[in-house]
Protein backbone atom coordinates (compact mmCIF):
# COMPACT_ATOMS: atom_id res chain seq x y z
CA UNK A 1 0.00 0.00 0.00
CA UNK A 2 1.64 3.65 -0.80
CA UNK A 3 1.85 6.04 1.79
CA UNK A 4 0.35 9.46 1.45
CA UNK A 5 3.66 11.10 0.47
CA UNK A 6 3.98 8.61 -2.32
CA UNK A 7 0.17 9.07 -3.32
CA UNK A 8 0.82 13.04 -3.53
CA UNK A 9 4.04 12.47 -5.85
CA UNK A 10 2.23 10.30 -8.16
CA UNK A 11 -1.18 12.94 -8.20
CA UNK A 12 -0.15 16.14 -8.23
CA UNK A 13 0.47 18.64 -10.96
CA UNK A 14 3.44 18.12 -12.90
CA UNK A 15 4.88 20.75 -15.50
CA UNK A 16 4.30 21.21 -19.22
CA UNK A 17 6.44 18.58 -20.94
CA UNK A 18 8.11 19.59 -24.48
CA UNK A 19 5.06 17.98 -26.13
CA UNK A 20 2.70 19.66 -23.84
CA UNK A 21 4.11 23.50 -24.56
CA UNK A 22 4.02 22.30 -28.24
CA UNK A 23 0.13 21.28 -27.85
CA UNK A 24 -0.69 23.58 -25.79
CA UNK A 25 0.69 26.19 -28.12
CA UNK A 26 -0.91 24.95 -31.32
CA UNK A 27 -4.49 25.17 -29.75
CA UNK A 28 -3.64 29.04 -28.59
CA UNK A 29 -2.32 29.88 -32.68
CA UNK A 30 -5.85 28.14 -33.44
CA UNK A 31 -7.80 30.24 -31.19
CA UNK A 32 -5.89 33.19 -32.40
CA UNK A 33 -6.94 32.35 -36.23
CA UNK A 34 -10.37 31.68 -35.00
CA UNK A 35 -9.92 34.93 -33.27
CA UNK A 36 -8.84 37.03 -36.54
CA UNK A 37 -11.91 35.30 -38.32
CA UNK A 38 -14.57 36.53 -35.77
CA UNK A 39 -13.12 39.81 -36.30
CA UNK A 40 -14.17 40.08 -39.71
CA UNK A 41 -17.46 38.64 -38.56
CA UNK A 42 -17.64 41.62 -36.17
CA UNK A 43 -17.01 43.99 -38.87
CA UNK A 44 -18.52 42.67 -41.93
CA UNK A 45 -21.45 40.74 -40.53
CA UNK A 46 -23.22 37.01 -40.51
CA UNK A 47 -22.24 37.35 -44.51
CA UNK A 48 -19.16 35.96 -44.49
CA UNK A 49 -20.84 33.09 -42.85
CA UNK A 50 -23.18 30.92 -45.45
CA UNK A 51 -26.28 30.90 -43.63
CA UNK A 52 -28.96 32.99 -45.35
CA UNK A 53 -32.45 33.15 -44.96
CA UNK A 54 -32.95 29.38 -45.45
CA UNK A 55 -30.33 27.78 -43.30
CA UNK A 56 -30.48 30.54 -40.04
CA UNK A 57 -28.48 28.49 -38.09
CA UNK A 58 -25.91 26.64 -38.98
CA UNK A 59 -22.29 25.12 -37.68
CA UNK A 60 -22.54 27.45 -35.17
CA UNK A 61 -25.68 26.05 -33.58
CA UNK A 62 -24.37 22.38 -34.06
CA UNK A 63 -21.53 23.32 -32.34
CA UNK A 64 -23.31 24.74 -29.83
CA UNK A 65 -25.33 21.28 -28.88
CA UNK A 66 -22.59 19.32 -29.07
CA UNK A 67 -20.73 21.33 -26.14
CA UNK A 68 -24.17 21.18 -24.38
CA UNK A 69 -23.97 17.31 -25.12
CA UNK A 70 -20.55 16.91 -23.89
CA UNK A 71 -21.38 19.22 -20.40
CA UNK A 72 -23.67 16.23 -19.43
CA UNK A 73 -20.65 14.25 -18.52
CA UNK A 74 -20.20 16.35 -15.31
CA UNK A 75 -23.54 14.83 -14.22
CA UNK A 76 -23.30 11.20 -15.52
CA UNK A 77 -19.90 10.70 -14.04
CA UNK A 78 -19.62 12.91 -10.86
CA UNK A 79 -23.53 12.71 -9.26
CA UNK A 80 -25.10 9.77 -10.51
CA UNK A 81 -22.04 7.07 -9.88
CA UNK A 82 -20.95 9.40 -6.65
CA UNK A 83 -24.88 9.13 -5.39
CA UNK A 84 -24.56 5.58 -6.30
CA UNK A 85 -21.54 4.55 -4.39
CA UNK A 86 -19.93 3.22 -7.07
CA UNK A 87 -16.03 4.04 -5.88
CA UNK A 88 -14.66 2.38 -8.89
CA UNK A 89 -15.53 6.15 -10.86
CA UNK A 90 -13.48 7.70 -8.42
CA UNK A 91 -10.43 8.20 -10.38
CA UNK A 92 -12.54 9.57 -13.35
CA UNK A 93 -14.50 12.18 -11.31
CA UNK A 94 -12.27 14.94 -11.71
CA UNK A 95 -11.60 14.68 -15.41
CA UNK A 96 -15.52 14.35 -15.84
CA UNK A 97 -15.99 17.75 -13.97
CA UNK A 98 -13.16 19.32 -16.08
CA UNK A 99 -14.67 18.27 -19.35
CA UNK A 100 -18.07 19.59 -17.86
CA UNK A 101 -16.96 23.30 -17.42
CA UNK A 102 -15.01 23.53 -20.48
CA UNK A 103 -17.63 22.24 -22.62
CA UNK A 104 -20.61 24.45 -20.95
CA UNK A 105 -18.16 27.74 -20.64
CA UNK A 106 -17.73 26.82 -24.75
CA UNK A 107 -21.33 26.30 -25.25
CA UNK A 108 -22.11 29.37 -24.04
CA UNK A 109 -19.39 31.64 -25.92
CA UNK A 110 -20.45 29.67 -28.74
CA UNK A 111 -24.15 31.16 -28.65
CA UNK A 112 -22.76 34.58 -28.59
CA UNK A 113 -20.06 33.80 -31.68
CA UNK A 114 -23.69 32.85 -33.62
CA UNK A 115 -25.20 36.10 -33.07
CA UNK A 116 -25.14 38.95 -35.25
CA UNK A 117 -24.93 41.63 -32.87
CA UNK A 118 -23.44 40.02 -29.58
CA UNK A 119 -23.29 43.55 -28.18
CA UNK A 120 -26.78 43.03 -27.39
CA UNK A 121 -26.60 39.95 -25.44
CA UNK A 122 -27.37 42.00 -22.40
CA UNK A 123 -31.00 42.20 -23.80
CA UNK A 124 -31.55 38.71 -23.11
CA UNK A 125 -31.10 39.50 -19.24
CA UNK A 126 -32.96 42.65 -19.29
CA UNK A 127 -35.93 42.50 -21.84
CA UNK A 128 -36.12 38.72 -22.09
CA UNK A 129 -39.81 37.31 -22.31
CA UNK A 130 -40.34 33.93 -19.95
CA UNK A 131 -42.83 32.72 -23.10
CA UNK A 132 -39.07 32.28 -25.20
CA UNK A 133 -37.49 28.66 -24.94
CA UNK A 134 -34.32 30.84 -25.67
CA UNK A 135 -34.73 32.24 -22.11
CA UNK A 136 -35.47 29.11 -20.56
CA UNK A 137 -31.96 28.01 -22.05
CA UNK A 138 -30.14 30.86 -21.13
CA UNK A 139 -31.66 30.46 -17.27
CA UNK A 140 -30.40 26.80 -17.17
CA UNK A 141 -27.12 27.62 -18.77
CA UNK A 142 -26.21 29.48 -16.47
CA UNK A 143 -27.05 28.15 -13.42
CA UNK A 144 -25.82 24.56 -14.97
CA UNK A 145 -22.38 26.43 -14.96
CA UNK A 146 -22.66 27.70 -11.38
CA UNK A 147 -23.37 25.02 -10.09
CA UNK A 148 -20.83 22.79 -12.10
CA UNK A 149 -17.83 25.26 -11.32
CA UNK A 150 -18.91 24.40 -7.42
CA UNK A 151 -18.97 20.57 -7.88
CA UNK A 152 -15.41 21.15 -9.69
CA UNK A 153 -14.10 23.35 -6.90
CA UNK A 154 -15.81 21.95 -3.66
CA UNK A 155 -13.86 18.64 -4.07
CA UNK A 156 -10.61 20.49 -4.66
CA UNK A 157 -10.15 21.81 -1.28
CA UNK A 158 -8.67 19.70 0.36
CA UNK A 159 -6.24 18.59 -2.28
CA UNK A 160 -5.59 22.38 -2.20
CA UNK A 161 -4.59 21.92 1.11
CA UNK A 162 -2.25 18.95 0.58
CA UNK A 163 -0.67 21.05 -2.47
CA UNK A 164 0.42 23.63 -0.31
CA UNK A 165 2.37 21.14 2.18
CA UNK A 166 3.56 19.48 -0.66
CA UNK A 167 4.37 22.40 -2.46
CA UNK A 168 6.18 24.54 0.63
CA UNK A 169 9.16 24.82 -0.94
CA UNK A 170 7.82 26.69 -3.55
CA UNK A 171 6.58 29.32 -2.20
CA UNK A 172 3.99 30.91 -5.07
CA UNK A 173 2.81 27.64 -5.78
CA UNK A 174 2.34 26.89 -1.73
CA UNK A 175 0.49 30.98 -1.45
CA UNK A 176 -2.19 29.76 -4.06
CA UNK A 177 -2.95 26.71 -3.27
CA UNK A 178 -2.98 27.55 0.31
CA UNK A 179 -5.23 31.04 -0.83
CA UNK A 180 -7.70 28.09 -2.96
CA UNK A 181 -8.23 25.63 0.32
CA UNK A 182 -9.99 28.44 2.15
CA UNK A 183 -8.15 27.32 5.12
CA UNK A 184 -9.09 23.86 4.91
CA UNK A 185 -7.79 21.78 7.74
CA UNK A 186 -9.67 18.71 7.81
CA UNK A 187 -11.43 19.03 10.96
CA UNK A 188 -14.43 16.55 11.44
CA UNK A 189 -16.46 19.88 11.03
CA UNK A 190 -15.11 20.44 7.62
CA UNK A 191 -15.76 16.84 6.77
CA UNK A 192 -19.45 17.19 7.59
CA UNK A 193 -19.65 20.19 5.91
CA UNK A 194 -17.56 18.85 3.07
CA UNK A 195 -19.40 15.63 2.35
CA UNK A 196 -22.92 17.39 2.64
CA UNK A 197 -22.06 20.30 0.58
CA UNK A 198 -21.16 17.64 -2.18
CA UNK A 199 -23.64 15.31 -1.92
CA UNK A 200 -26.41 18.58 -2.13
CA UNK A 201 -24.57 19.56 -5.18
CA UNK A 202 -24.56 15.68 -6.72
CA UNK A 203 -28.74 16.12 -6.45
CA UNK A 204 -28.81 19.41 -7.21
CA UNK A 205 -26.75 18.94 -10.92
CA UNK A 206 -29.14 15.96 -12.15
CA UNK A 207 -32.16 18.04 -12.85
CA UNK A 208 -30.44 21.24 -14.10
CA UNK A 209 -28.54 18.86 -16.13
CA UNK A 210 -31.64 17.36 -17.14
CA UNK A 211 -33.22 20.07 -17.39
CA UNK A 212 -30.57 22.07 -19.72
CA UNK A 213 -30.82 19.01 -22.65
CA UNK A 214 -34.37 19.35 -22.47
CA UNK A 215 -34.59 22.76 -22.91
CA UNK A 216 -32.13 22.53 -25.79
CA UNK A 217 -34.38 20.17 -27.21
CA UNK A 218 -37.69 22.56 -26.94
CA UNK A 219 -35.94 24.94 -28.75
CA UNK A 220 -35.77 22.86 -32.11
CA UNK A 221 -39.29 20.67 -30.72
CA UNK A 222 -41.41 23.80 -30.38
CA UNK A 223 -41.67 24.39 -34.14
CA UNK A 224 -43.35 23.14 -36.68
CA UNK A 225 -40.49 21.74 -38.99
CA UNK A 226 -40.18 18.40 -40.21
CA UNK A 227 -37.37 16.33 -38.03
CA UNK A 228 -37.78 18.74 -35.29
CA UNK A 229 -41.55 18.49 -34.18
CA UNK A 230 -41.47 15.55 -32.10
CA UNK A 231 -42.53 15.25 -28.12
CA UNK A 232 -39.55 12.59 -27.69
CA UNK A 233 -36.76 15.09 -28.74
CA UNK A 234 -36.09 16.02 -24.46
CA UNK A 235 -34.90 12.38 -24.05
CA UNK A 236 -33.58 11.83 -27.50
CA UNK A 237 -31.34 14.76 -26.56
CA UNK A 238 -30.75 13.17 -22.98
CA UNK A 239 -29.99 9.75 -24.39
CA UNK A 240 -27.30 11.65 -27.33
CA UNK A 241 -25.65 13.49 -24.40
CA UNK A 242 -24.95 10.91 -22.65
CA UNK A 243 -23.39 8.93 -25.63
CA UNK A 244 -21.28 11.91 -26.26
CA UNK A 245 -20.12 12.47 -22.79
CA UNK A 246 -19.05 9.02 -22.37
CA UNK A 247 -17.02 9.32 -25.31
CA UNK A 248 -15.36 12.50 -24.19
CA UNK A 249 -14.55 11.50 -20.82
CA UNK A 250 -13.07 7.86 -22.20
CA UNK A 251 -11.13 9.91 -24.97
CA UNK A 252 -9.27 12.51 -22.39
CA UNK A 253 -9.00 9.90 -19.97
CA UNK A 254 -6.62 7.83 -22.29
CA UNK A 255 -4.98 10.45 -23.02
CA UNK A 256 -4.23 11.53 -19.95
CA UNK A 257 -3.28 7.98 -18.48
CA UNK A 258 -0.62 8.17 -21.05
CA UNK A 259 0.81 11.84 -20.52
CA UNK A 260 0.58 12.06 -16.60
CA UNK A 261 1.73 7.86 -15.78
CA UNK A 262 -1.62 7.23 -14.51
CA UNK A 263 -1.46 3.57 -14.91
CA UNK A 264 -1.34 2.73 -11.51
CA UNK A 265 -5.20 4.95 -10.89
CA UNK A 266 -6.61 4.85 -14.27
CA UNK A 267 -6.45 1.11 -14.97
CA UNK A 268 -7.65 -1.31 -17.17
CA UNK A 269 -11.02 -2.30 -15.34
CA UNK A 270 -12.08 1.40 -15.77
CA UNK A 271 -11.64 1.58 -19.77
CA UNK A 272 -13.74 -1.60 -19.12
CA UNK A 273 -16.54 -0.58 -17.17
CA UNK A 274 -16.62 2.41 -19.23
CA UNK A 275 -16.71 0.18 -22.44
CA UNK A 276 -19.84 -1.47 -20.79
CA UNK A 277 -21.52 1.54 -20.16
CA UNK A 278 -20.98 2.91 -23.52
CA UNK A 279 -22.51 0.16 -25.12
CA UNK A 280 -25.46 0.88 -22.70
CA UNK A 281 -25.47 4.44 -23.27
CA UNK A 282 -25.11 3.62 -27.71
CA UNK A 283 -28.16 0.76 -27.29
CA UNK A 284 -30.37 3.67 -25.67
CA UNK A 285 -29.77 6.24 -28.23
CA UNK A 286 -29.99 3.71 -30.65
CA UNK A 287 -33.72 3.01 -29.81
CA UNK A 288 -34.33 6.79 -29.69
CA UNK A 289 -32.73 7.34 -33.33
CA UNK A 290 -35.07 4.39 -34.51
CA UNK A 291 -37.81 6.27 -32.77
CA UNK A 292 -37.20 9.35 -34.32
CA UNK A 293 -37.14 7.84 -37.87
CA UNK A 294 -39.74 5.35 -37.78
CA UNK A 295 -42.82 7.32 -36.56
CA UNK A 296 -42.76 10.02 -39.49
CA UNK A 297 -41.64 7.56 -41.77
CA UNK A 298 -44.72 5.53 -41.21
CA UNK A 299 -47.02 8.60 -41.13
CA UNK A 300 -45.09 9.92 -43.92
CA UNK A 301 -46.79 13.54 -44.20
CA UNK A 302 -44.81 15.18 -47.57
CA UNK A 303 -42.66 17.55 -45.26
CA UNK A 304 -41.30 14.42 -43.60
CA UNK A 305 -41.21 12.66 -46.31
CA UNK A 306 -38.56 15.46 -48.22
CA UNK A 307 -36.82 15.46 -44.86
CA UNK A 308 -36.01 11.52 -44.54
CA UNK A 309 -35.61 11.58 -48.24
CA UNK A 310 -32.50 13.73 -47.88
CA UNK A 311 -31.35 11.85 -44.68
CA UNK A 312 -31.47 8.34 -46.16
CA UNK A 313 -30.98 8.57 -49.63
CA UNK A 314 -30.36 12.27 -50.26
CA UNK A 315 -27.36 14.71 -50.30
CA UNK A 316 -26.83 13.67 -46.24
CA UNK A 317 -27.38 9.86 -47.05
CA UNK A 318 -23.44 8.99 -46.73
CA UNK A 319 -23.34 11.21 -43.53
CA UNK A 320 -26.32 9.91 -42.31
CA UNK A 321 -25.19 6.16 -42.38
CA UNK A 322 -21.84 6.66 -41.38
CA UNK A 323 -22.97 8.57 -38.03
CA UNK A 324 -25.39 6.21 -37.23
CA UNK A 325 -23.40 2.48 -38.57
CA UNK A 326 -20.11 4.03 -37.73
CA UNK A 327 -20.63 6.20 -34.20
CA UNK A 328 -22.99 3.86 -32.59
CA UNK A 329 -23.62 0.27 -34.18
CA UNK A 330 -19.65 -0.50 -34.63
CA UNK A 331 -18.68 0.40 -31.02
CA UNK A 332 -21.43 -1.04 -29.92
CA UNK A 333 -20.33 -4.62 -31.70
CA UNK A 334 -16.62 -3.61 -30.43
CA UNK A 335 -17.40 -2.91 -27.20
CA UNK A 336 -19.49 -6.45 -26.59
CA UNK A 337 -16.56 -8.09 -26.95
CA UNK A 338 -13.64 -8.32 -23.50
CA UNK A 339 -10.72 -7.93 -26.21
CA UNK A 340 -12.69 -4.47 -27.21
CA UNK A 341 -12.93 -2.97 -23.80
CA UNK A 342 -9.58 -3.41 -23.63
CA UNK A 343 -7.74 0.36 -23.20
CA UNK A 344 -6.93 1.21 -27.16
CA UNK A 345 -9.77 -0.26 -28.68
CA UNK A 346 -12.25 1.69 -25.96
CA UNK A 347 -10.11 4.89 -26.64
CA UNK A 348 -10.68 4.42 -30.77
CA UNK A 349 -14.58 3.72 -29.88
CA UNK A 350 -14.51 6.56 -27.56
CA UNK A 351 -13.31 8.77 -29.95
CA UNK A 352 -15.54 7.35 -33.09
CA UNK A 353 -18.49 8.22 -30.77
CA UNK A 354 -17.19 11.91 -30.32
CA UNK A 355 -16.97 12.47 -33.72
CA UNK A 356 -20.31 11.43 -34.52
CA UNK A 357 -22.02 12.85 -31.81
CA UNK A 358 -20.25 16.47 -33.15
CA UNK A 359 -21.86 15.33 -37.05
CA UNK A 360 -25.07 14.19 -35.95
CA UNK A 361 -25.83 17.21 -34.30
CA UNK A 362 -24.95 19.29 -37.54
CA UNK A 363 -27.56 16.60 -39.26
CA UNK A 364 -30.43 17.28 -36.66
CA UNK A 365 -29.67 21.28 -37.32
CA UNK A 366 -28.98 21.61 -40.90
CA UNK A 367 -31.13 19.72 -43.29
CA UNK A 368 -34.32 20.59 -41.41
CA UNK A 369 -33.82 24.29 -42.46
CA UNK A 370 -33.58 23.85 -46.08
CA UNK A 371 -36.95 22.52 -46.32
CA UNK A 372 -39.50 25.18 -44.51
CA UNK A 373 -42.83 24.77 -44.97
CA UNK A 374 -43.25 28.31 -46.55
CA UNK A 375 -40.28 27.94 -49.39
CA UNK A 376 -39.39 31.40 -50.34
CA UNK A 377 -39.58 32.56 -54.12
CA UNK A 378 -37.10 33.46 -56.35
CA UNK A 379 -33.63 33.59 -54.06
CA UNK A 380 -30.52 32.64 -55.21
CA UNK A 381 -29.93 28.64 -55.94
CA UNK A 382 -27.16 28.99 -53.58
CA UNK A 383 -29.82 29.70 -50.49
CA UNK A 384 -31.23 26.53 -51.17
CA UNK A 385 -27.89 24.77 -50.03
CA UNK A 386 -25.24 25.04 -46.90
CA UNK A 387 -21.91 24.20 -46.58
CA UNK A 388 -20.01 25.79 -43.96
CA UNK A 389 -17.47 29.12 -45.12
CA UNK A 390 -13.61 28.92 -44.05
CA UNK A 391 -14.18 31.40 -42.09
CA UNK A 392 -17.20 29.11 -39.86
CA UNK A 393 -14.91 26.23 -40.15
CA UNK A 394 -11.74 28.31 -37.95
CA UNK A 395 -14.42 29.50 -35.64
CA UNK A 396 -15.89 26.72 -34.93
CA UNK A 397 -12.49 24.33 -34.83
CA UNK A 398 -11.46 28.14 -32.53
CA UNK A 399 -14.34 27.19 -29.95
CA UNK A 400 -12.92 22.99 -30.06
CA UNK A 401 -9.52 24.44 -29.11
CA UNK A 402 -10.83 26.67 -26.41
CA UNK A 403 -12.82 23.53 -25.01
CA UNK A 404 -8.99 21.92 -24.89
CA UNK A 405 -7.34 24.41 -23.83
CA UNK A 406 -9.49 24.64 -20.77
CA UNK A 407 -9.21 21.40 -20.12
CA UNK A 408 -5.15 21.52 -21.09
CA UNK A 409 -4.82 24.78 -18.37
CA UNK A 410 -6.89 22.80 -15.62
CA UNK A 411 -5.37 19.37 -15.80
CA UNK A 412 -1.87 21.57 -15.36
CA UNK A 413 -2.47 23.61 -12.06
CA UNK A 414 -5.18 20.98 -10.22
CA UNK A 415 -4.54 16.89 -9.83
CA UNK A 416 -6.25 14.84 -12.49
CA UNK A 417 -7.42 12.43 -10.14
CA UNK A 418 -8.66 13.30 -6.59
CA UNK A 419 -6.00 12.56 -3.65
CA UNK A 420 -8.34 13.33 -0.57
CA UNK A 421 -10.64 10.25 -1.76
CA UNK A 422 -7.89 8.19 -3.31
CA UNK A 423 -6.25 8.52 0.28
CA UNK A 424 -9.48 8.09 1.99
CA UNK A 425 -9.88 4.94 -0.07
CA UNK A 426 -6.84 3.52 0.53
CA UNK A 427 -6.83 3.83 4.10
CA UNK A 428 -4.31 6.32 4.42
CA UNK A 429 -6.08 9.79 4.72
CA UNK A 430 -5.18 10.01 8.60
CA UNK A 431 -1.62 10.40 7.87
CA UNK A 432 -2.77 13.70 5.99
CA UNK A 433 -2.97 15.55 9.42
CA UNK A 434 0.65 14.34 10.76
């Protein structure tokens, strides 16, 4: 069994390697380019975009979901298995709570990066109308990031406090960790307070969480549009958002076993109970996609017959198939088997799931609009079609690097995986206070 001095050399922060200044500054040249692009956006309009008066939203708004998608990992991964005593997630809890803030801190930026005068976002705050699903969003948004940055932080104090012992030699390092632990000491007081506070903000995150996917959904749901005016879309979102959040947090966790020598914490038996509940998490969506498709196909009104059209044997056929065959029923059939849970073949499936959650969002958002029920008369061909600008593309790949670079920043400065409940678990946390 390691001792706790052992436990805290293993956990806590280490500095950039070579590779990691080199990644780290790639994604800061790509925000700058996405940066330079927004710019023009700023000065020349939504026209250098190509969403007209057909496609209103576009990559943006895809975008957009997909962080909101990804955010639900905070609650799949931190509440639900920490509610459910399931200790085995332990290691994962921190990196699930990461990937949480960036993505909803992106999500958010994101909806102000769509909007064609963002120096009016304040109106949404002061003139907003409660009757507006967009208000509902932005309510939920925001408190889902409150209250994620707390579940992030809470848990943090006390490995604050072990930082700043283990860190005493150098002193700015020891002054801000020790400034972070608000004086934590790890009196039974604190530990009341500590475990309570969490386990409040473990409930409280489920139906925000919930509640933010299913607002999400109304947005699209409360139309009239063909592939968007379903009841089902709340847990169709839900049931998405989970698949994608699995796949993030398997992804970075791989990733980070690999950079940071987390063998030892992040082991084997994790990528494979994660490989079992992504093939949960895939079968669920799976019925929902079937639901989605096989109701209007059956009633088959003509807007929703155009729509599938294009979906299964239109211009968004090959997309279709390859989202749906290649980001859910191939990990699925991967992940059945114990030599594909193993940790490389769960990080490829992992990753094959991200990717098509990020395309199957731009397939719920994009061919929808170019098939209103009021077509409008005599506009260019072009406004009939919509393929992303340059310009949307460095954006939106801006916003992915922002997302990472968040992530990148955090995973520096705080340990990846928690040492007050390692210790705790191990047996060893008394030695803490000696």
């Amino acid at each position: 069994m390691k001792d706790l001095n052992n436990l805290i050399q293993d956990l806590a922060p280490k500095k950039f390697t070579v590779l990691g200044k080199v990644w780290t500054g790639f994604l800061i040249l790509v925000i700058i380019a996405a940066l330079v692009c927004y710019y023009f956006q700023l000065r020349d309009g939504l026209i250098i975009t190509e969403m007209r008066d057909y496609a209103l939203w576009g990559v943006y708004i895809s975008n957009f979901v997909f962080f909101v998608a990804i955010s639900l990992v905070g609650s799949l991964m931190t509440a639900i298995l920490r509610l459910s005593g399931a200790n085995w997630s332990t290691p994962l809890t921190r990196i699930s709570e990461i990937i949480a803030v960036a993505a909803i801190i992106m999500a958010g930026l994101t909806i102000i990066i769509d909007m064609g005068r963002p120096d009016r976002i304040l109106y949404l705050f002061t003139h907003g109308r409660l009757q507006s699903p967009i208000i509902w969003d932005v309510v939920v948004i925001s408190t889902y990031l409150v209250i994620s940055l707390l579940l992030l932080y809470y848990p943090l104090l006390p490995d604050f406090a072990i930082l700043k012992r283990y860190f005493s030699k150098n002193g700015t390092a020891s002054k801000w960790y020790g400034k972070l632990s608000l004086n934590w000491s790890g009196t039974e007081q604190q530990n009341k307070l500590y475990n309570k506070s969490i386990r409040i903000l473990s409930i409280m995150i489920i139906p925000v969480a919930f509640g933010i996917h299913t607002v999400t959904a109304w947005l699209f749901a409360t139309t009239y549009r063909p592939g968007w005016d379903s009841t089902n879309f709340g847990p169709y979102f839900i049931a998405g958002a989970f698949v994608a959040g699995a796949g993030a947090v398997i992804t970075i966790m791989f990733f980070l076993r690999k950079s940071h020598g987390l063998e030892n914490y992040i082991t084997d038996a994790h990528f494979d109970k994660m490989g079992k509940l992504l093939v949960l998490l895939c079968l669920l969506y799976l019925y929902f996609n079937v639901n989605e498709y096989l109701v209007p196909a059956y009633k088959m009104t003509v807007e929703e017959g155009v729509h599938l059209n294009e979906l299964f044997l239109g211009q968004y056929a090959a997309l279709f198939y390859l989202v749906i065959v290649g980001g859910l029923i191939v990990p699925i059939i991967v992940l059945l088997s114990p030599k594909g849970r193993k940790p490389f073949p769960v990080f490829i499936m992992g990753m094959i799931v991200v990717l098509g959650a990020w395309w199957k969002r731009y397939l719920i958002v994009t061919p929808t609009l170019l098939h209103p029920f009021l077509p409008i008369q005599g506009v260019p061909e072009s406004w009939h079609h919509y393929y992303p600008s340059t310009m949307e593309w460095i954006i939106t790949f801006g916003t992915l690097a922002g997302a990472l670079l968040i992530i990148t920043i955090l995973v520096r400065y705080v340990p990846i995986i928690p040492i007050h409940e390692t210790a705790e678990e191990m047996g060893i946390a008394e030695t803490e206070k000696n």
